[in-house]
N, C-alpha and C. Protein backbone atom coordinates (compact mmCIF):
# COMPACT_ATOMS: atom_id res chain seq x y z
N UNK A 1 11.76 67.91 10.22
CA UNK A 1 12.85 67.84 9.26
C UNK A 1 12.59 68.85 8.14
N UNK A 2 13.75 69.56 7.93
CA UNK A 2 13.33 70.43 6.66
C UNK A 2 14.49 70.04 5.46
N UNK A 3 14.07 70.25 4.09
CA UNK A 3 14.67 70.53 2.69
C UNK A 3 15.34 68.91 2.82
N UNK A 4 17.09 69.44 2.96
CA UNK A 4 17.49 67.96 2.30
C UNK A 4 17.49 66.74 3.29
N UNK A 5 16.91 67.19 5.00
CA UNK A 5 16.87 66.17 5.48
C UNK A 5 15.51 65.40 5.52
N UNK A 6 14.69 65.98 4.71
CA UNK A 6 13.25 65.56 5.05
C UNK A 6 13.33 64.45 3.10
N UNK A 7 12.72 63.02 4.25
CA UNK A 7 12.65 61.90 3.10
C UNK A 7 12.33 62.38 1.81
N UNK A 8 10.90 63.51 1.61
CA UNK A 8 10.51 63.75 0.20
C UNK A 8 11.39 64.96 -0.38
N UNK A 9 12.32 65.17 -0.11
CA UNK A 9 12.93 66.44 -0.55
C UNK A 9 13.07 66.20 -1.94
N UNK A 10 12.88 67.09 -2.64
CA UNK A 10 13.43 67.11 -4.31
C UNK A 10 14.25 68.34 -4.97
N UNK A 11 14.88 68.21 -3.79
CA UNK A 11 16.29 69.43 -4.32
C UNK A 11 15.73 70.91 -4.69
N UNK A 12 14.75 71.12 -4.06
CA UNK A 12 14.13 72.87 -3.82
C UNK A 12 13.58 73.00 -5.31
N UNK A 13 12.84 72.20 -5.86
CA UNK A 13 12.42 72.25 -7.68
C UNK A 13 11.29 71.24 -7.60
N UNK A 14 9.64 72.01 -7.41
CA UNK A 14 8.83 71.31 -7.67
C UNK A 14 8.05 72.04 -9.00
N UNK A 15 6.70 71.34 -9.12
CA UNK A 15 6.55 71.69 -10.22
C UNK A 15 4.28 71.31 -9.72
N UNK A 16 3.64 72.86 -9.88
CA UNK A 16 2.31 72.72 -10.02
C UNK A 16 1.47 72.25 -10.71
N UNK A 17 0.14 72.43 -10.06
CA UNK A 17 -0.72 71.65 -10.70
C UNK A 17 -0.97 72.00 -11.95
N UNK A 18 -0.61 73.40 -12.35
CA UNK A 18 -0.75 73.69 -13.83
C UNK A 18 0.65 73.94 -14.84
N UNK A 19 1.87 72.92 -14.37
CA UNK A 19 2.55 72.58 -15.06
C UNK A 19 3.74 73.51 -15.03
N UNK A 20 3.55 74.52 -14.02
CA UNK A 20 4.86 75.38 -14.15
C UNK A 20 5.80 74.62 -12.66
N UNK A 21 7.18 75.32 -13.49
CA UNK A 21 8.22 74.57 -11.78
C UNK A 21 8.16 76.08 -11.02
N UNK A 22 8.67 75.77 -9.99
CA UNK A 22 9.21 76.61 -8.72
C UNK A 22 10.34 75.42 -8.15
N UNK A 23 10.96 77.02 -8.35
CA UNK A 23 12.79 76.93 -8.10
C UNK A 23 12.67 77.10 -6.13
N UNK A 24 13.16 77.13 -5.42
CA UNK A 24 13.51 77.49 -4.51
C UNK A 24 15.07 78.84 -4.28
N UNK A 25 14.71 79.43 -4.21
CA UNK A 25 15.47 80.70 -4.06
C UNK A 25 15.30 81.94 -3.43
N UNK A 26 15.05 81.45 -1.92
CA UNK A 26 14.67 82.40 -0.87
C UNK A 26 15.37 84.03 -1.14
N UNK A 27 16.10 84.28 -1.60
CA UNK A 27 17.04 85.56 -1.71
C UNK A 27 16.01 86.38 -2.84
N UNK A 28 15.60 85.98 -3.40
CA UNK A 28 14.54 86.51 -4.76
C UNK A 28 13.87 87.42 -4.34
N UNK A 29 13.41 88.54 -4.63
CA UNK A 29 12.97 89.74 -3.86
C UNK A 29 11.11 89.05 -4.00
N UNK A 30 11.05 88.15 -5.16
CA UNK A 30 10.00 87.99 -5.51
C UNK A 30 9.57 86.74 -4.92
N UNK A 31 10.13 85.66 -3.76
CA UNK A 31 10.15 84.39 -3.61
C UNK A 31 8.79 84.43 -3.15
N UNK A 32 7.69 83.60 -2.40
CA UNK A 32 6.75 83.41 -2.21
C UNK A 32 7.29 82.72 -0.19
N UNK A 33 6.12 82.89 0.31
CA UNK A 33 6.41 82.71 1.67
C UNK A 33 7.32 81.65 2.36
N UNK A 34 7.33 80.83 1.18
CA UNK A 34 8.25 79.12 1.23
C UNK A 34 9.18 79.65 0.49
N UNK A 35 10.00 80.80 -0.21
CA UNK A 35 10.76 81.50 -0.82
C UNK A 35 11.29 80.38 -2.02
N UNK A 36 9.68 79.62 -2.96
CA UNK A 36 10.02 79.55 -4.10
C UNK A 36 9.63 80.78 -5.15
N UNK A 37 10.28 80.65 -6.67
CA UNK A 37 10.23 81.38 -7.14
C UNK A 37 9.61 80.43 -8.82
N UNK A 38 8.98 80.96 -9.53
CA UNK A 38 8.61 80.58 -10.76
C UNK A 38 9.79 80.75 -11.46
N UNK A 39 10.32 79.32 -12.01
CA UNK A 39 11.35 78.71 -12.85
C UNK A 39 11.53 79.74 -14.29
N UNK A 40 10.51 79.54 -14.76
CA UNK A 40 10.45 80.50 -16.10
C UNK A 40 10.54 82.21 -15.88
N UNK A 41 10.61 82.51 -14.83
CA UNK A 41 10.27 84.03 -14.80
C UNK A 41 12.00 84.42 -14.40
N UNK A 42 12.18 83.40 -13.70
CA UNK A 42 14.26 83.38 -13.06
C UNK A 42 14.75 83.36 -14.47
N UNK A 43 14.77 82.28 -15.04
CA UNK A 43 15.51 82.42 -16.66
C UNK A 43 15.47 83.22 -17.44
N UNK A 44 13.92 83.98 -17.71
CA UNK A 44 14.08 84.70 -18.41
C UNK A 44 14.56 86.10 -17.84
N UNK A 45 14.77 86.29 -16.50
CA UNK A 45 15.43 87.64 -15.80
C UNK A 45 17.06 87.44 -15.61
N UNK A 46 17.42 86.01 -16.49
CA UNK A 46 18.90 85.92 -16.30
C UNK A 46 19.28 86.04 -17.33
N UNK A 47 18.43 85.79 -18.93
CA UNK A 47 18.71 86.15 -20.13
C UNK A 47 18.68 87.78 -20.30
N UNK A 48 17.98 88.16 -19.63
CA UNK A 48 17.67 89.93 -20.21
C UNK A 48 18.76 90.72 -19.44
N UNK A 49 19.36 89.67 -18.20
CA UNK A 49 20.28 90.57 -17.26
C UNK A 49 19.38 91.71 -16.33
N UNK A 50 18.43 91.47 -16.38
CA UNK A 50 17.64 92.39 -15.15
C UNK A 50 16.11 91.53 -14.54
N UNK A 51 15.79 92.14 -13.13
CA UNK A 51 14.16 91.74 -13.22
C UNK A 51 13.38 91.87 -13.83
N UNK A 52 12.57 91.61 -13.67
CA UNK A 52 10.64 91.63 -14.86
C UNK A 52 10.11 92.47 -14.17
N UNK A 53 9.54 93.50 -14.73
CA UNK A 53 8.69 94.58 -13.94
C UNK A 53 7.38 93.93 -14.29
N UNK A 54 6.54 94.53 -13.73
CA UNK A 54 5.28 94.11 -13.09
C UNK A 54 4.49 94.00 -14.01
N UNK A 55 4.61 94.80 -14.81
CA UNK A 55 3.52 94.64 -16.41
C UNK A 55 4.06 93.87 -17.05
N UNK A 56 5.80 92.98 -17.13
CA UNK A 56 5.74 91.98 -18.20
C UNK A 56 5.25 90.58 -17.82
N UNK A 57 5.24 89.57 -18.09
CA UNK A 57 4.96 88.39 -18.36
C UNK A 57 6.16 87.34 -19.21
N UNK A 58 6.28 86.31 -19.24
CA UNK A 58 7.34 85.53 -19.69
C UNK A 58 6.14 84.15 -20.25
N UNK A 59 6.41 84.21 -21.81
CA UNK A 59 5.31 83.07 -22.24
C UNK A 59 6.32 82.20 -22.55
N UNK A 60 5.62 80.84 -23.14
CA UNK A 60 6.36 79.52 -23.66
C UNK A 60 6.05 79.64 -24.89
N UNK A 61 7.07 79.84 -25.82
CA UNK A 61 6.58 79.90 -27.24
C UNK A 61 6.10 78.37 -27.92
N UNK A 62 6.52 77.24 -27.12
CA UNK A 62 5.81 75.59 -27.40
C UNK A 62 4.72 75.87 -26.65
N UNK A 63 4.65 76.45 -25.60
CA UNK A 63 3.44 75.93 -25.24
C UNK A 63 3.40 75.03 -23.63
N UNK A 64 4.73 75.01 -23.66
CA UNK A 64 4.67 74.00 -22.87
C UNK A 64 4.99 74.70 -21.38
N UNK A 65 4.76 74.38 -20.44
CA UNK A 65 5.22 75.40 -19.38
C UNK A 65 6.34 75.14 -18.32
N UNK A 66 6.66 73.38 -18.68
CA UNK A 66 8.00 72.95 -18.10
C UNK A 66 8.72 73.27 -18.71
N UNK A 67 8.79 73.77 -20.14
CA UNK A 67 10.51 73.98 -21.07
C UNK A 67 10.86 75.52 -20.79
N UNK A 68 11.82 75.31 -19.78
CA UNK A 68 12.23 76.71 -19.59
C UNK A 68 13.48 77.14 -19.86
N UNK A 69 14.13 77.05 -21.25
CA UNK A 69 14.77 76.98 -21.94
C UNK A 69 14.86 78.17 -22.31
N UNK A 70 16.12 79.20 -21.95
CA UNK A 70 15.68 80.87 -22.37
C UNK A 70 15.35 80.86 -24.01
N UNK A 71 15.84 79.75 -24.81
CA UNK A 71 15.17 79.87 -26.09
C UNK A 71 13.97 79.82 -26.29
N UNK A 72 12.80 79.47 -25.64
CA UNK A 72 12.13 78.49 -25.37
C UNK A 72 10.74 80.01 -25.21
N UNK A 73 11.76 80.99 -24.40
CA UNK A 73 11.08 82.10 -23.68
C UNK A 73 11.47 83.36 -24.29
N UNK A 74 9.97 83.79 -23.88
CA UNK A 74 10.05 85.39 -24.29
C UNK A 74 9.59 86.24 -23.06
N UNK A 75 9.87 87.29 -23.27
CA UNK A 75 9.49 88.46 -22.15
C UNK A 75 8.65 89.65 -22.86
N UNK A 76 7.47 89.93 -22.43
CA UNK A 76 6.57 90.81 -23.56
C UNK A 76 5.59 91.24 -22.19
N UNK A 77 4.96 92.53 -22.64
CA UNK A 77 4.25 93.22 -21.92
C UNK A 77 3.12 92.50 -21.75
N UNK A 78 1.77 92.38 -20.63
CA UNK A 78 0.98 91.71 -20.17
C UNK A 78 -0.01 91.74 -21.29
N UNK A 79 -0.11 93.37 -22.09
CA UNK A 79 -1.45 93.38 -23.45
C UNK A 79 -0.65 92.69 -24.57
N UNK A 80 0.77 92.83 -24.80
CA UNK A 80 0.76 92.01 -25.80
C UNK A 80 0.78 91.08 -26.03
N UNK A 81 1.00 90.20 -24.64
CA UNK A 81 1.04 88.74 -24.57
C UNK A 81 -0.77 88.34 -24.88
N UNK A 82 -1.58 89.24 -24.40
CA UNK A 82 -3.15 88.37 -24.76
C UNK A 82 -3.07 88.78 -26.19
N UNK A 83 -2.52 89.71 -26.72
CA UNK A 83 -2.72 89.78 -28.30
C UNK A 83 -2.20 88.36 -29.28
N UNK A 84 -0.74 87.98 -28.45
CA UNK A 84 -0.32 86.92 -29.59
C UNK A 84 -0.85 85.54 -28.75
N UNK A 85 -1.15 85.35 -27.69
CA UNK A 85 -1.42 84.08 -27.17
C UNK A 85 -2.50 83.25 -29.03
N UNK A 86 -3.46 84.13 -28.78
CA UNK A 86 -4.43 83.43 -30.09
C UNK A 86 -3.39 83.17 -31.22
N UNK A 87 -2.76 84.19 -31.44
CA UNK A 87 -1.72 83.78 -32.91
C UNK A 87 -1.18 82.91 -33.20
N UNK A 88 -0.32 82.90 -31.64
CA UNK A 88 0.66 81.96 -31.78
C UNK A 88 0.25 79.93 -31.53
N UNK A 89 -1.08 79.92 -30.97
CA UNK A 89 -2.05 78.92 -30.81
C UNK A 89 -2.52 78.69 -32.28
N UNK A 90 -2.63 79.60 -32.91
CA UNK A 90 -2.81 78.77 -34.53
C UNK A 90 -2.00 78.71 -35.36
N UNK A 91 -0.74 78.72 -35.20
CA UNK A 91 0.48 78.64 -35.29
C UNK A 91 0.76 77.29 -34.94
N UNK A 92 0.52 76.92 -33.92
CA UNK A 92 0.98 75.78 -33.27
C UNK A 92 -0.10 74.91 -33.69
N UNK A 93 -1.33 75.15 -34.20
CA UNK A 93 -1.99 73.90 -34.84
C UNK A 93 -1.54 73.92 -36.44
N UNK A 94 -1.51 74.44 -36.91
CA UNK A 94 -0.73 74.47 -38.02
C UNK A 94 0.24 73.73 -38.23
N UNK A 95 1.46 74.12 -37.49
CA UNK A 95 2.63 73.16 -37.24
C UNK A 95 2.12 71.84 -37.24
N UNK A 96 1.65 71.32 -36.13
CA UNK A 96 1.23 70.26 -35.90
C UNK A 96 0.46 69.32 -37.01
N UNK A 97 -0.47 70.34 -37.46
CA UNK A 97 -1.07 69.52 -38.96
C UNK A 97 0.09 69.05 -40.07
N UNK A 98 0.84 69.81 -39.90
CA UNK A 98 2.21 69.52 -41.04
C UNK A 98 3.09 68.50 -40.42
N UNK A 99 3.11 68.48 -39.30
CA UNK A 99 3.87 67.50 -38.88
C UNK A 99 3.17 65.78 -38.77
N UNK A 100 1.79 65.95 -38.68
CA UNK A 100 0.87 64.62 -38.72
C UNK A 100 1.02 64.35 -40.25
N UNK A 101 1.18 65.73 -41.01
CA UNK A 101 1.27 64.96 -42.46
C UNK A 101 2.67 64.38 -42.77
N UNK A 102 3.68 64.76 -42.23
CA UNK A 102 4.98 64.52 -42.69
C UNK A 102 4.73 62.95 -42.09
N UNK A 103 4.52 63.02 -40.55
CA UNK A 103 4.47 61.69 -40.70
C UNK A 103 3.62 60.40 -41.42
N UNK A 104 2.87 61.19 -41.71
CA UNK A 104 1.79 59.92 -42.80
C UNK A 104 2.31 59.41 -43.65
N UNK A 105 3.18 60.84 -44.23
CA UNK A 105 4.22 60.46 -45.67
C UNK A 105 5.42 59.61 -45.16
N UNK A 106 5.85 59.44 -44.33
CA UNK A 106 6.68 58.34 -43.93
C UNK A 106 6.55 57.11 -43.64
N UNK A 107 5.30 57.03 -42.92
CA UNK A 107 4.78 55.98 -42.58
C UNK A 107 4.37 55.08 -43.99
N UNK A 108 3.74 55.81 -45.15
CA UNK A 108 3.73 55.16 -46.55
C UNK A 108 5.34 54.65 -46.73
N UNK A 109 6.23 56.08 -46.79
CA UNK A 109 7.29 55.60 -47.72
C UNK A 109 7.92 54.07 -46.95
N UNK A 110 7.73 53.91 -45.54
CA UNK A 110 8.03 52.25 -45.05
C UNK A 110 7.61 51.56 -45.38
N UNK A 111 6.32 51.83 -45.75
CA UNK A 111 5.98 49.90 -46.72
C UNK A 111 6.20 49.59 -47.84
């Protein structure tokens, strides 16, 4: 049995062990031998209106690698992405410290 007749099918959209999806989209010049394709790399080649050449990369500006939200995504060359990965990682603890404080301050102003 293959795709939608086989019991575990999940509509050609799984998702790896390190948190990224694959789309299914055999037509993709780029599909992989099971002609899925990385979820985040399709979106962001449908926001720019062209493919990703080989030196770019497509990061998660959260962090997260399921939100593939073309807001979500950027498209940047392979050196500049190791340049801001660190930046934007203390960026994101930052945030986060402000946000543990906002909530502390709320958590007071309820009692």
């Amino acid at each position: 049995m293959k795709r939608e007749k086989h019991p575990s099918w999940k509509g050609g959209r799984n998702t790896d062990g390190r948190g990224y999806i694959h789309i299914l989209k055999p037509e993709h010049p780029n599909a992989d031998s099971r002609g899925y394709v990385l979820e985040h790399r399709s979106v962001a080649e449908q926001a720019i209106g062209r493919q990703l050449r080989d030196d770019e990369v497509v990061h998660h500006l959260n962090g997260i690698k399921g939100d593939n939200r073309p807001e979500n995504l950027r498209v940047m060359r392979t050196g500049a992405h190791r340049h801001w990965i660190p930046i934007l990682q203390e960026r994101i603890r930052f945030l986060e410290g402000e946000l543990k404080k906002c909530q502390q301050s709320a958590m007071e102003l309820d009692c």
